[in-house]
N, C-alpha and C. Protein backbone atom coordinates (compact mmCIF):
# COMPACT_ATOMS: atom_id res chain seq x y z
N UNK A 1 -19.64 15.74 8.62
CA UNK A 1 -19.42 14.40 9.13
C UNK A 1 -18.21 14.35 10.06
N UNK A 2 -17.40 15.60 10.44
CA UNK A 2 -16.04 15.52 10.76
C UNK A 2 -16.59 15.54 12.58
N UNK A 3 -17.36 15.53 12.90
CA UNK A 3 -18.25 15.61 14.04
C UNK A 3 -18.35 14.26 14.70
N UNK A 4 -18.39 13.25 13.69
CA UNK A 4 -18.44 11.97 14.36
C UNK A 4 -17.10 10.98 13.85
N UNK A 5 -15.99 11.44 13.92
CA UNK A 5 -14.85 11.17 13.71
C UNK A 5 -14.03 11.86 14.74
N UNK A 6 -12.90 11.06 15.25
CA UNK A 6 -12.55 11.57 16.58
C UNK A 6 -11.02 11.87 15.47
N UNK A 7 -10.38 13.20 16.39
CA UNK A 7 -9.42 14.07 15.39
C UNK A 7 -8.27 12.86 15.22
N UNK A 8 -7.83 11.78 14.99
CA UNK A 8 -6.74 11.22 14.24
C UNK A 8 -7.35 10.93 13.28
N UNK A 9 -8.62 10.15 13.63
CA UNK A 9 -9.46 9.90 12.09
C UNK A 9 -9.39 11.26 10.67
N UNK A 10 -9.99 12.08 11.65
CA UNK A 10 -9.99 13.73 10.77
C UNK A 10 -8.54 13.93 10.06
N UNK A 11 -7.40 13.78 10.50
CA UNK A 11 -6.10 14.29 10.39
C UNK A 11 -5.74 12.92 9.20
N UNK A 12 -6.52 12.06 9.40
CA UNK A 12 -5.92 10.99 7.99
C UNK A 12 -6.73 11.65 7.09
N UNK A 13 -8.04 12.06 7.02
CA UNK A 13 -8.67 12.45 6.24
C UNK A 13 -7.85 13.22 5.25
N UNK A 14 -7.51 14.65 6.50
CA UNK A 14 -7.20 16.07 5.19
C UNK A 14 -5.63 15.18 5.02
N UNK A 15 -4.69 14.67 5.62
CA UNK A 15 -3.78 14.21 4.87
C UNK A 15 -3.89 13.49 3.55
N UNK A 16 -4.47 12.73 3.31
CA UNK A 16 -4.89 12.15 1.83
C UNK A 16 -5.99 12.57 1.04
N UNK A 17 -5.99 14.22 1.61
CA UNK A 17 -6.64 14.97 0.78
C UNK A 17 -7.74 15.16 0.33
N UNK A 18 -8.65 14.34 1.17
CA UNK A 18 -10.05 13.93 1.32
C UNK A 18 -11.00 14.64 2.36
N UNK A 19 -10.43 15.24 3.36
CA UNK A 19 -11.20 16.09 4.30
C UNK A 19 -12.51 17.19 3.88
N UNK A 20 -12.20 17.48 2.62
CA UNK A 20 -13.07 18.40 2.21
C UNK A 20 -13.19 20.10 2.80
N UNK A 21 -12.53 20.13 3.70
CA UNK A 21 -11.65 21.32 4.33
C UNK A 21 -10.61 22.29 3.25
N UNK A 22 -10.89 23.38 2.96
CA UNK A 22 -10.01 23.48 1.81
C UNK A 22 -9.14 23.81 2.24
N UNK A 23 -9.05 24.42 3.71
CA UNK A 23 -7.35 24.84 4.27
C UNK A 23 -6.45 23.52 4.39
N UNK A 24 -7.43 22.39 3.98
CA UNK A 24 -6.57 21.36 4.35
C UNK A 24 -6.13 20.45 2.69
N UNK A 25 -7.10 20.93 1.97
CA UNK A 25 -6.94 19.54 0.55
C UNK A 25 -6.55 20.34 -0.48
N UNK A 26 -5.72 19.42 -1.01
CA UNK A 26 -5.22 20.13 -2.15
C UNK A 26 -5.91 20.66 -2.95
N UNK A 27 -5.72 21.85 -3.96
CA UNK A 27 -6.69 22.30 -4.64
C UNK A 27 -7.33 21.23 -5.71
N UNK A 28 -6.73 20.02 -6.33
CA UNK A 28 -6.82 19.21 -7.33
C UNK A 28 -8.08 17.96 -7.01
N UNK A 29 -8.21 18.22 -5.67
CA UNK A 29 -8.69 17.10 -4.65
C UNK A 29 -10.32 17.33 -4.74
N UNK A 30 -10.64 15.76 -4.91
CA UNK A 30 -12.16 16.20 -4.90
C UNK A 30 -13.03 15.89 -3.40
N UNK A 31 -13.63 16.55 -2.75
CA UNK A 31 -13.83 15.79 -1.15
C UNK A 31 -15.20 14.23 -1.36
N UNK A 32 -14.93 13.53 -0.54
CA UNK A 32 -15.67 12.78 -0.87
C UNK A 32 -16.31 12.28 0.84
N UNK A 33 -17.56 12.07 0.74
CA UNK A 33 -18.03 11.45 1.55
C UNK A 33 -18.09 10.58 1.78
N UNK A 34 -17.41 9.25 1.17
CA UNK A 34 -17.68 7.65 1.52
C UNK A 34 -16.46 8.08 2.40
N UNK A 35 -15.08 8.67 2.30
CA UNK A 35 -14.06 8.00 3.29
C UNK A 35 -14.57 8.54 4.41
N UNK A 36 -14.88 9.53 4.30
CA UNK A 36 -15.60 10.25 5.76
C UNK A 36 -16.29 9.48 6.58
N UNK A 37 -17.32 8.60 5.78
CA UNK A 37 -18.45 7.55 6.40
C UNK A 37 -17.18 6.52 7.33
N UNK A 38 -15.68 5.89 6.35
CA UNK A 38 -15.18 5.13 6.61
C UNK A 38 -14.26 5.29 8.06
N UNK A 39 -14.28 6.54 7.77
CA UNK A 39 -13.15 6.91 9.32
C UNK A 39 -14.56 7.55 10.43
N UNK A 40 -15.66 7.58 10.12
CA UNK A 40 -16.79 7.85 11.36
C UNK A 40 -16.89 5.98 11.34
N UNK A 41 -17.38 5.45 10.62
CA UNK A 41 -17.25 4.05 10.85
C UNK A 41 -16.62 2.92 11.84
N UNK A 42 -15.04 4.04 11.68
CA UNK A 42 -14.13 3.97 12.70
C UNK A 42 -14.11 4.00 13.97
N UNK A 43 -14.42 5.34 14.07
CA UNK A 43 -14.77 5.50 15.78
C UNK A 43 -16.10 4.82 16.49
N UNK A 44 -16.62 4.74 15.68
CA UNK A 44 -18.18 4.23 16.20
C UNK A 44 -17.60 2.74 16.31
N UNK A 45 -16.96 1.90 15.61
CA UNK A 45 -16.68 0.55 15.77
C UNK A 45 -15.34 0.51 16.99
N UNK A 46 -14.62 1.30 17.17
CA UNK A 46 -13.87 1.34 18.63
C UNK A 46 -15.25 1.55 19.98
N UNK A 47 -15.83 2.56 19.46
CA UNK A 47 -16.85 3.18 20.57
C UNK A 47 -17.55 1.66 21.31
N UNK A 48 -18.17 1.12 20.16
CA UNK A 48 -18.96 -0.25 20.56
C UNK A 48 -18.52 -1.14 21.23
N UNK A 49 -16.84 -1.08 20.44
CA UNK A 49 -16.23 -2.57 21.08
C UNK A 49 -15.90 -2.09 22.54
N UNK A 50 -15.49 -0.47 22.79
CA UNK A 50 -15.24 -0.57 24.50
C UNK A 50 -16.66 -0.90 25.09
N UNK A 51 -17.90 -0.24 24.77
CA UNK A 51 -18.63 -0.44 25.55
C UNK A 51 -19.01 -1.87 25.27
N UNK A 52 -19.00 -2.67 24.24
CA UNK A 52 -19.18 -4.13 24.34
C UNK A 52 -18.15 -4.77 25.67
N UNK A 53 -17.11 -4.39 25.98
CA UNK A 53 -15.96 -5.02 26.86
C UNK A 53 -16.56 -4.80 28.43
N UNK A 54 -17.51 -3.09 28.23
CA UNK A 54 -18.05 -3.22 29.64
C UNK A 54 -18.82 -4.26 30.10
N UNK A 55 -19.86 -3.90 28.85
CA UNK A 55 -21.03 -4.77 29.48
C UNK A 55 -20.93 -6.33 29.49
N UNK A 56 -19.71 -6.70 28.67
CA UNK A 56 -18.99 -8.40 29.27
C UNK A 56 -18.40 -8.08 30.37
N UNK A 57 -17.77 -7.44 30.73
CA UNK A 57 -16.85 -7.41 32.32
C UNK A 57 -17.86 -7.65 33.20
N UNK A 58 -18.89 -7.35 33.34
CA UNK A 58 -19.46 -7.77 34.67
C UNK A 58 -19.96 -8.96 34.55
N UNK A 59 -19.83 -9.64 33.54
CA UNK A 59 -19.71 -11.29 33.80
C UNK A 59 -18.39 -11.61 33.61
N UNK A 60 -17.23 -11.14 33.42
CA UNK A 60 -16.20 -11.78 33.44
C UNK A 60 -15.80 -12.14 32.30
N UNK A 61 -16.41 -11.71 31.27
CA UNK A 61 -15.92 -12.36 30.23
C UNK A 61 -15.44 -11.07 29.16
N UNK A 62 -14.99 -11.65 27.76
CA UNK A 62 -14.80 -10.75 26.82
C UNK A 62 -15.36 -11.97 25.64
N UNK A 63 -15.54 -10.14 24.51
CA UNK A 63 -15.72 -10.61 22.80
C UNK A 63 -15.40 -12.28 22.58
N UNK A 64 -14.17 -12.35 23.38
CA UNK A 64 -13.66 -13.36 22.42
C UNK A 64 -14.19 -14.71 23.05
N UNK A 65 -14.35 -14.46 24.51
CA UNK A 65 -14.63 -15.64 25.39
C UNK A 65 -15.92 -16.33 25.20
N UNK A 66 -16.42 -14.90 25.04
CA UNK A 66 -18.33 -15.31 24.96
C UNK A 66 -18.29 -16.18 23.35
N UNK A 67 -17.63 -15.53 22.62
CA UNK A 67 -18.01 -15.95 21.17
C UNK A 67 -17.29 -17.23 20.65
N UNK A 68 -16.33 -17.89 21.85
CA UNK A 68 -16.60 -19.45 22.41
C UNK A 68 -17.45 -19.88 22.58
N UNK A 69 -18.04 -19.28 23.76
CA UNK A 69 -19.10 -19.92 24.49
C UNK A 69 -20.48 -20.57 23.76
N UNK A 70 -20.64 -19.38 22.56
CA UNK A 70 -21.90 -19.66 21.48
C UNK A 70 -21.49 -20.29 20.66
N UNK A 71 -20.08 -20.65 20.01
CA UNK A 71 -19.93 -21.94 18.80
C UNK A 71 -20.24 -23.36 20.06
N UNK A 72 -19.71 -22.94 21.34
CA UNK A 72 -19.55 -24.40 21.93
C UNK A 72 -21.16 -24.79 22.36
N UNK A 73 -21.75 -23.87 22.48
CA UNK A 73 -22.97 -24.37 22.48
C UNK A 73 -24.03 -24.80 21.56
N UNK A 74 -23.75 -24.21 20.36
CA UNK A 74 -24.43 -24.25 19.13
C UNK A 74 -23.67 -26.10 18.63
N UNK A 75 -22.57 -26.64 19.18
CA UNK A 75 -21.85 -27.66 18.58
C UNK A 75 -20.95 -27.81 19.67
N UNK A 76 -21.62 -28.42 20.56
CA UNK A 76 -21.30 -29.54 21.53
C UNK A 76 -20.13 -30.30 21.40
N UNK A 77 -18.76 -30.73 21.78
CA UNK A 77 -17.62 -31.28 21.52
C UNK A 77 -17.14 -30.95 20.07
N UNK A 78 -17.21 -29.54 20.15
CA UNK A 78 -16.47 -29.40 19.26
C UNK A 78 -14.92 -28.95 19.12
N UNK A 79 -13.70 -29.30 18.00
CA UNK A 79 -12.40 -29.06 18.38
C UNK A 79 -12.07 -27.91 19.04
N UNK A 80 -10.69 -27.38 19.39
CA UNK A 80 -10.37 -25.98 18.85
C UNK A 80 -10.62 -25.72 17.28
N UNK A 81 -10.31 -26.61 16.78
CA UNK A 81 -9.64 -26.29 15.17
C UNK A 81 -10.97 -26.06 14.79
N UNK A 82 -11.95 -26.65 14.94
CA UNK A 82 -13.53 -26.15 14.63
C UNK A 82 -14.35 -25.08 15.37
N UNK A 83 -13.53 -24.73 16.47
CA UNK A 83 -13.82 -23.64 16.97
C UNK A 83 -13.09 -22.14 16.20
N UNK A 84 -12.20 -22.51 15.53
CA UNK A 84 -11.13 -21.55 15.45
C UNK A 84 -11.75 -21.05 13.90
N UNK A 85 -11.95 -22.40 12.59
CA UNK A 85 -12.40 -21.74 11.65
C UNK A 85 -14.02 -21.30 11.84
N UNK A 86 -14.40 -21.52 12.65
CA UNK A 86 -16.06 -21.06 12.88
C UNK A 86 -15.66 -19.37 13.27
N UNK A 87 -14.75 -18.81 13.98
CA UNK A 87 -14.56 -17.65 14.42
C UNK A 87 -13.50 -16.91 13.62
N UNK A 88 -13.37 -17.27 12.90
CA UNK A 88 -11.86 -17.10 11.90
C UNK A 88 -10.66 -16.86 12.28
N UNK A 89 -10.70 -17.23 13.48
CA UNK A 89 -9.15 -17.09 14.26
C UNK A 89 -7.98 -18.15 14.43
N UNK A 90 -7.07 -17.62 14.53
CA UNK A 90 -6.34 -18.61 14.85
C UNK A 90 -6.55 -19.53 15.91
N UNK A 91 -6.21 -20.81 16.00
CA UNK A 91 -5.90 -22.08 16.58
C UNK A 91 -5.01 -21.54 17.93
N UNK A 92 -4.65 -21.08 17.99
CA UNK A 92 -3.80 -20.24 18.91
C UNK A 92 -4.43 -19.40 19.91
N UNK A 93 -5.21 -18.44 19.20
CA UNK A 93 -5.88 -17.69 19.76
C UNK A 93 -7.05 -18.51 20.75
N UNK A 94 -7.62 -19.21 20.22
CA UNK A 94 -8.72 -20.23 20.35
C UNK A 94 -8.17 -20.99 21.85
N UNK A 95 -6.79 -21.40 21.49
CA UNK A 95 -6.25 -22.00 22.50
C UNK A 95 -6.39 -21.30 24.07
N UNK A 96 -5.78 -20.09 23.70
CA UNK A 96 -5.67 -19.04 24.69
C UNK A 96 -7.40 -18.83 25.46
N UNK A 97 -8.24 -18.71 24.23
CA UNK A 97 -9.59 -18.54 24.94
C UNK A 97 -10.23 -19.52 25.94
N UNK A 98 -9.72 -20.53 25.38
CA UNK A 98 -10.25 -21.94 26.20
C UNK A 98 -9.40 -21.82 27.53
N UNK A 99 -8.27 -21.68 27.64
CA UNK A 99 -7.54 -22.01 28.69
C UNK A 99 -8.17 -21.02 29.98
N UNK A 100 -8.54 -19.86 29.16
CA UNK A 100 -8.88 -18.51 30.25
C UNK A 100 -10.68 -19.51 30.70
N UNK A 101 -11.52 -19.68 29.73
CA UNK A 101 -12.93 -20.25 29.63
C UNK A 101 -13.10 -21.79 30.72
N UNK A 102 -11.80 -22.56 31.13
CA UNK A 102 -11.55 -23.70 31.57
C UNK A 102 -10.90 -23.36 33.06
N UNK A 103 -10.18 -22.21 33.07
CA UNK A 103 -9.97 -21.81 34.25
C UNK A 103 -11.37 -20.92 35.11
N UNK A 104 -12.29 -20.78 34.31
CA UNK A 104 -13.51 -20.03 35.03
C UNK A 104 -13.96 -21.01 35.17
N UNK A 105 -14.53 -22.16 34.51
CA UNK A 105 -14.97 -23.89 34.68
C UNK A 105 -16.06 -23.44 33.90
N UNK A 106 -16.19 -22.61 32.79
CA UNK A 106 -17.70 -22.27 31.82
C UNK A 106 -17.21 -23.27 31.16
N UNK A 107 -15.82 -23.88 30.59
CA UNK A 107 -15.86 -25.26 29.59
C UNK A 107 -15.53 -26.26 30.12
N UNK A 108 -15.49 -27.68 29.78
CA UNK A 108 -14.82 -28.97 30.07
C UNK A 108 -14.27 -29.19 28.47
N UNK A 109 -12.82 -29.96 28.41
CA UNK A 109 -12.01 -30.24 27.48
C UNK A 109 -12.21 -31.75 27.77
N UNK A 110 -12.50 -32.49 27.13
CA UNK A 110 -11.98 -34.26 26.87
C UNK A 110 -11.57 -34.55 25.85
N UNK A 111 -10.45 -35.64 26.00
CA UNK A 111 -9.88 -36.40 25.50
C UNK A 111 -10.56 -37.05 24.19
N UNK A 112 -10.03 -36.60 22.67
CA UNK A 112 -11.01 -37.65 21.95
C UNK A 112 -10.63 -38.85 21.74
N UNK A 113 -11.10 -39.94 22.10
CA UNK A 113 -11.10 -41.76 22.08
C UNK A 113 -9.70 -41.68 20.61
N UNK A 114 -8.75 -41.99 20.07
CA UNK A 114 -7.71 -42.25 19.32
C UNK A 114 -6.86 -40.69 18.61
N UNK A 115 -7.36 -40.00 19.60
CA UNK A 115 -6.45 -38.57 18.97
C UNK A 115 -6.32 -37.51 19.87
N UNK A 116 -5.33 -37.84 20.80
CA UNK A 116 -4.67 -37.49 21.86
C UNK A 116 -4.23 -35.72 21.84
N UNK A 117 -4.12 -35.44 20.19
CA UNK A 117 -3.49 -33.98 20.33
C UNK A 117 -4.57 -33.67 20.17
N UNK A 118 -6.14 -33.95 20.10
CA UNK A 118 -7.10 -32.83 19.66
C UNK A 118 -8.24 -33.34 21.28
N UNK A 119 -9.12 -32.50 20.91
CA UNK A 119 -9.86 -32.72 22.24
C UNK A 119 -11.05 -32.04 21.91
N UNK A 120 -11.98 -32.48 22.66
CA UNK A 120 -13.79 -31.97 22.27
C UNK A 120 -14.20 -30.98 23.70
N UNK A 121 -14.66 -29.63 23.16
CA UNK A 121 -15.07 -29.15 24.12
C UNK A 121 -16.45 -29.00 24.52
N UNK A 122 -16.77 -28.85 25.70
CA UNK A 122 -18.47 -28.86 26.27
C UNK A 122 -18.73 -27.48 27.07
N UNK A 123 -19.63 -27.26 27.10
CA UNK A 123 -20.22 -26.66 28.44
C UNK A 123 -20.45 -26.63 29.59
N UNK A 124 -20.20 -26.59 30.33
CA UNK A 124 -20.24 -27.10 31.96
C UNK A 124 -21.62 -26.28 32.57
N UNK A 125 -22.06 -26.93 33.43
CA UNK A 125 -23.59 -26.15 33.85
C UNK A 125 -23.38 -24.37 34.26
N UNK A 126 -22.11 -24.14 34.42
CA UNK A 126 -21.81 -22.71 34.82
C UNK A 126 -21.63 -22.20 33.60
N UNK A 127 -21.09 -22.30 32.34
CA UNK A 127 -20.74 -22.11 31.12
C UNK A 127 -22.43 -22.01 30.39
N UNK A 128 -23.08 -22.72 30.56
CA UNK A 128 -24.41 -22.81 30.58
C UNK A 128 -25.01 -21.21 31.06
N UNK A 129 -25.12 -21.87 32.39
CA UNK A 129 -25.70 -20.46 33.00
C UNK A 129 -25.11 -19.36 32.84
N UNK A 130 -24.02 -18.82 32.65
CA UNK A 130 -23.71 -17.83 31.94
C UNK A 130 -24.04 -17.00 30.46
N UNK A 131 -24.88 -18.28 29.67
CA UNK A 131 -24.93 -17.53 28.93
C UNK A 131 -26.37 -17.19 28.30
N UNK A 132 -27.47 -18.13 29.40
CA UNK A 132 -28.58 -17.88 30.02
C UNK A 132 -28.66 -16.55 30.94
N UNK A 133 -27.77 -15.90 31.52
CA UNK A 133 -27.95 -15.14 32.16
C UNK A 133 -27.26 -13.83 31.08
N UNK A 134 -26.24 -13.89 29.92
CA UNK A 134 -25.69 -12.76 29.32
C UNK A 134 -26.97 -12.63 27.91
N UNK A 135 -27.44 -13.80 27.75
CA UNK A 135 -28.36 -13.18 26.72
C UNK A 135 -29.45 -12.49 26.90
N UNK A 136 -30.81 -11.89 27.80
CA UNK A 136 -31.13 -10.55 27.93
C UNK A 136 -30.25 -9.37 27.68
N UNK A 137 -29.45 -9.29 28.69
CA UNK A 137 -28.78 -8.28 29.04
C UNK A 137 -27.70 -8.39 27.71
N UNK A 138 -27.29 -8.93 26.67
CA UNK A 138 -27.19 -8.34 25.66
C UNK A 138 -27.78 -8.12 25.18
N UNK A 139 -29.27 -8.30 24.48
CA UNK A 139 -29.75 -8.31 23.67
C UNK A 139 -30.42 -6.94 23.79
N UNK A 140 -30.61 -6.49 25.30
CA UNK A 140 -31.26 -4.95 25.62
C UNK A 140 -30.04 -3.78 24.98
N UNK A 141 -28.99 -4.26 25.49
CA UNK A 141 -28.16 -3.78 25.77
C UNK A 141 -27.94 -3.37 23.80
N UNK A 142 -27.95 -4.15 23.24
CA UNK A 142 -27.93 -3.54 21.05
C UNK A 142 -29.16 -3.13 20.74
N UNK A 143 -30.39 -3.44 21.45
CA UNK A 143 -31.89 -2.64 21.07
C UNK A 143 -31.43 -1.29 21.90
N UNK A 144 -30.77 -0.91 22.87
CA UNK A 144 -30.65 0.19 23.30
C UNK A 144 -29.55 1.23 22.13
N UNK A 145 -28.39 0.55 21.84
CA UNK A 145 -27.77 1.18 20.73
C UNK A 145 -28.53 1.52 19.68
N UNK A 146 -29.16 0.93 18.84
CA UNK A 146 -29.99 0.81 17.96
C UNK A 146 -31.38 1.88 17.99
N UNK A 147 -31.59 1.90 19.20
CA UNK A 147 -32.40 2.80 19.09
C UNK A 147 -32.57 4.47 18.71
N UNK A 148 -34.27 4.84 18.33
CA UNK A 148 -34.16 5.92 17.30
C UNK A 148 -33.67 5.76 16.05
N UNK A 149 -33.50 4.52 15.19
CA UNK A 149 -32.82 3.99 14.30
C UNK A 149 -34.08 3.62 13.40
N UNK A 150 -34.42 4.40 12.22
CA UNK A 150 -35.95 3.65 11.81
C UNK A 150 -35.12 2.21 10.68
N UNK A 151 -36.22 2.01 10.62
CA UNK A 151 -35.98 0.97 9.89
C UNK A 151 -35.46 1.12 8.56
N UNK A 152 -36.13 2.48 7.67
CA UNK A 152 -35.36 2.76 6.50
C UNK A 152 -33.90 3.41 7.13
N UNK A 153 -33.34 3.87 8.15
CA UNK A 153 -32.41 4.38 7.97
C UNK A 153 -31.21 3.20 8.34
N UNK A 154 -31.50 2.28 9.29
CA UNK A 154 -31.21 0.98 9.31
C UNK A 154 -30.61 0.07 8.14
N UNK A 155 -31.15 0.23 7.32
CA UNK A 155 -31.68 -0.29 5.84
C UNK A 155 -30.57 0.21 5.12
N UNK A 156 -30.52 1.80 4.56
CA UNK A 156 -29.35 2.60 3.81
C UNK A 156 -28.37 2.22 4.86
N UNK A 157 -27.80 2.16 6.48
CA UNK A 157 -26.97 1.79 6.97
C UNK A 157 -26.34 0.07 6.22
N UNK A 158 -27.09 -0.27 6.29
CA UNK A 158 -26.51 -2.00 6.06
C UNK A 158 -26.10 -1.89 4.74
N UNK A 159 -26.82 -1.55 4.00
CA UNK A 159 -26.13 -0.98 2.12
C UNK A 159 -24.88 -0.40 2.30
N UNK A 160 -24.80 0.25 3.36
CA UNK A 160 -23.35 1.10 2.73
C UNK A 160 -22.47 0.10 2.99
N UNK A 161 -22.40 -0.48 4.65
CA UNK A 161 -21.90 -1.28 4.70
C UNK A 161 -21.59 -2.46 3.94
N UNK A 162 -22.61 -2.78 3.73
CA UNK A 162 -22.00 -4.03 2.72
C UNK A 162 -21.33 -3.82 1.63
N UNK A 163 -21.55 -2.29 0.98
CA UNK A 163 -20.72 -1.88 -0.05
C UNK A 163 -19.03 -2.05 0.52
N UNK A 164 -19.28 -1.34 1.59
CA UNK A 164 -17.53 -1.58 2.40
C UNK A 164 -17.22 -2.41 2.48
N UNK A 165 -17.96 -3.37 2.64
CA UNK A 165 -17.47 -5.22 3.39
C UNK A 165 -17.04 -5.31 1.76
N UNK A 166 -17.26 -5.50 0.49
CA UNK A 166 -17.41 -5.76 -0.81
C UNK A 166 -15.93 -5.66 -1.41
N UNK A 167 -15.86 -4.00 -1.16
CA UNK A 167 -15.05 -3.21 -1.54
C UNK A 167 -13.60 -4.15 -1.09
N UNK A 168 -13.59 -4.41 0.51
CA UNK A 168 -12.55 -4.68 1.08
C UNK A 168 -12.30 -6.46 0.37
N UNK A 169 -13.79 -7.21 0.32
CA UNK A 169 -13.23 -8.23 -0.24
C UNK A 169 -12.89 -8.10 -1.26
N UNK A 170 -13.12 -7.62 -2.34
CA UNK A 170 -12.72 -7.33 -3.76
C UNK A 170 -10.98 -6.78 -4.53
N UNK A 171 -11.16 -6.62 -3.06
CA UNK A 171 -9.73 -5.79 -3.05
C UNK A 171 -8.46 -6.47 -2.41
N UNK A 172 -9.02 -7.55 -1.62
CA UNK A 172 -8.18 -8.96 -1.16
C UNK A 172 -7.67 -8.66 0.67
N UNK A 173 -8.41 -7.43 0.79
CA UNK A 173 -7.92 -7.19 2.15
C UNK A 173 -8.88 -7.22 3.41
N UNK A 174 -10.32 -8.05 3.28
CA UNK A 174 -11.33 -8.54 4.22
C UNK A 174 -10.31 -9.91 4.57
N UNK A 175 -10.35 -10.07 5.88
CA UNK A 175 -9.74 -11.26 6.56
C UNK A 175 -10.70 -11.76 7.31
N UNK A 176 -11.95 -12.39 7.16
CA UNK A 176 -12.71 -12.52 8.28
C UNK A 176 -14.12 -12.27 7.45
């Protein structure tokens, strides 16, 4: 598995004695394959997110912008603050997205009628068409990742995972 782990991943491995390498683990050490899965997990989830950043750049956008774009469309004038726990981010962050999303003119911000610090956001017909025009071309774009992927192996993929997602909530350190 040390094949699909790029070498810092590998080098945490045999440091905590888990590599399964015996020039590398202590003799006491048992090797295990879940952390292995967890640090290939790793690279494959950097791998995605750059190429996710490409294939938004040629609309101009990023992760974070687009994934505005679909709460604001799914819920029409909706806050930041309802934008922010829908994405689990900060209010801040949210802020920042809109300002970049309002300077392209994909959103409109108004004023809500007796509450001056909050404001309802929309879609603007370009905000619209943008995301009429990014949904093919994502959607090819994860059937192309995905592919050669049968469905049972698909299947044991999402199990493990969710064992990880589990693990991390159980353990108090899933944020999101």
């Amino acid at each position: 598995m040390k094949s699909l782990m790029d070498h810092k991943h590998a080098l945490l491995l045999a440091h905590a004695g888990l590599s399964g390498d015996p020039e590398q683990t202590p003799p006491d050490a048992i090797p295990e394959a879940g952390p292995a899965l967890v640090m290939a997990l790793l690279r494959t989830a950097a791998l995605i997110d750059r190429a996710c950043a490409a294939e938004l750049n040629e609309f101009d956008l990023t992760e974070g912008r687009l994934s505005v774009l679909l709460v604001v469309a799914s819920e029409p004038g909706a806050t930041p603050a309802a934008i922010a726990d829908q994405l689990s981010v900060s209010r801040a962050a949210v802020t920042g997205l809109l300002d970049g999303l309002e300077r392209q003119a994909l959103v409109a911000r108004r004023t809500i009628p007796g509450d001056r610090r909050s404001s309802a956001i929309t879609l603007t017909p370009a905000g619209h068409d943008a995301l009429v025009r990014i949904g093919p071309v994502y959607g090819s774009w994860l059937r192309q990742l995905a592919s050669g992927l049968s469905p049972a192996a698909a299947g044991e993929a999402a199990d493990a995972l969710a064992v990880i997602q589990r693990n991390l909530q159980d353990s108090g350190q899933a944020h999101g």
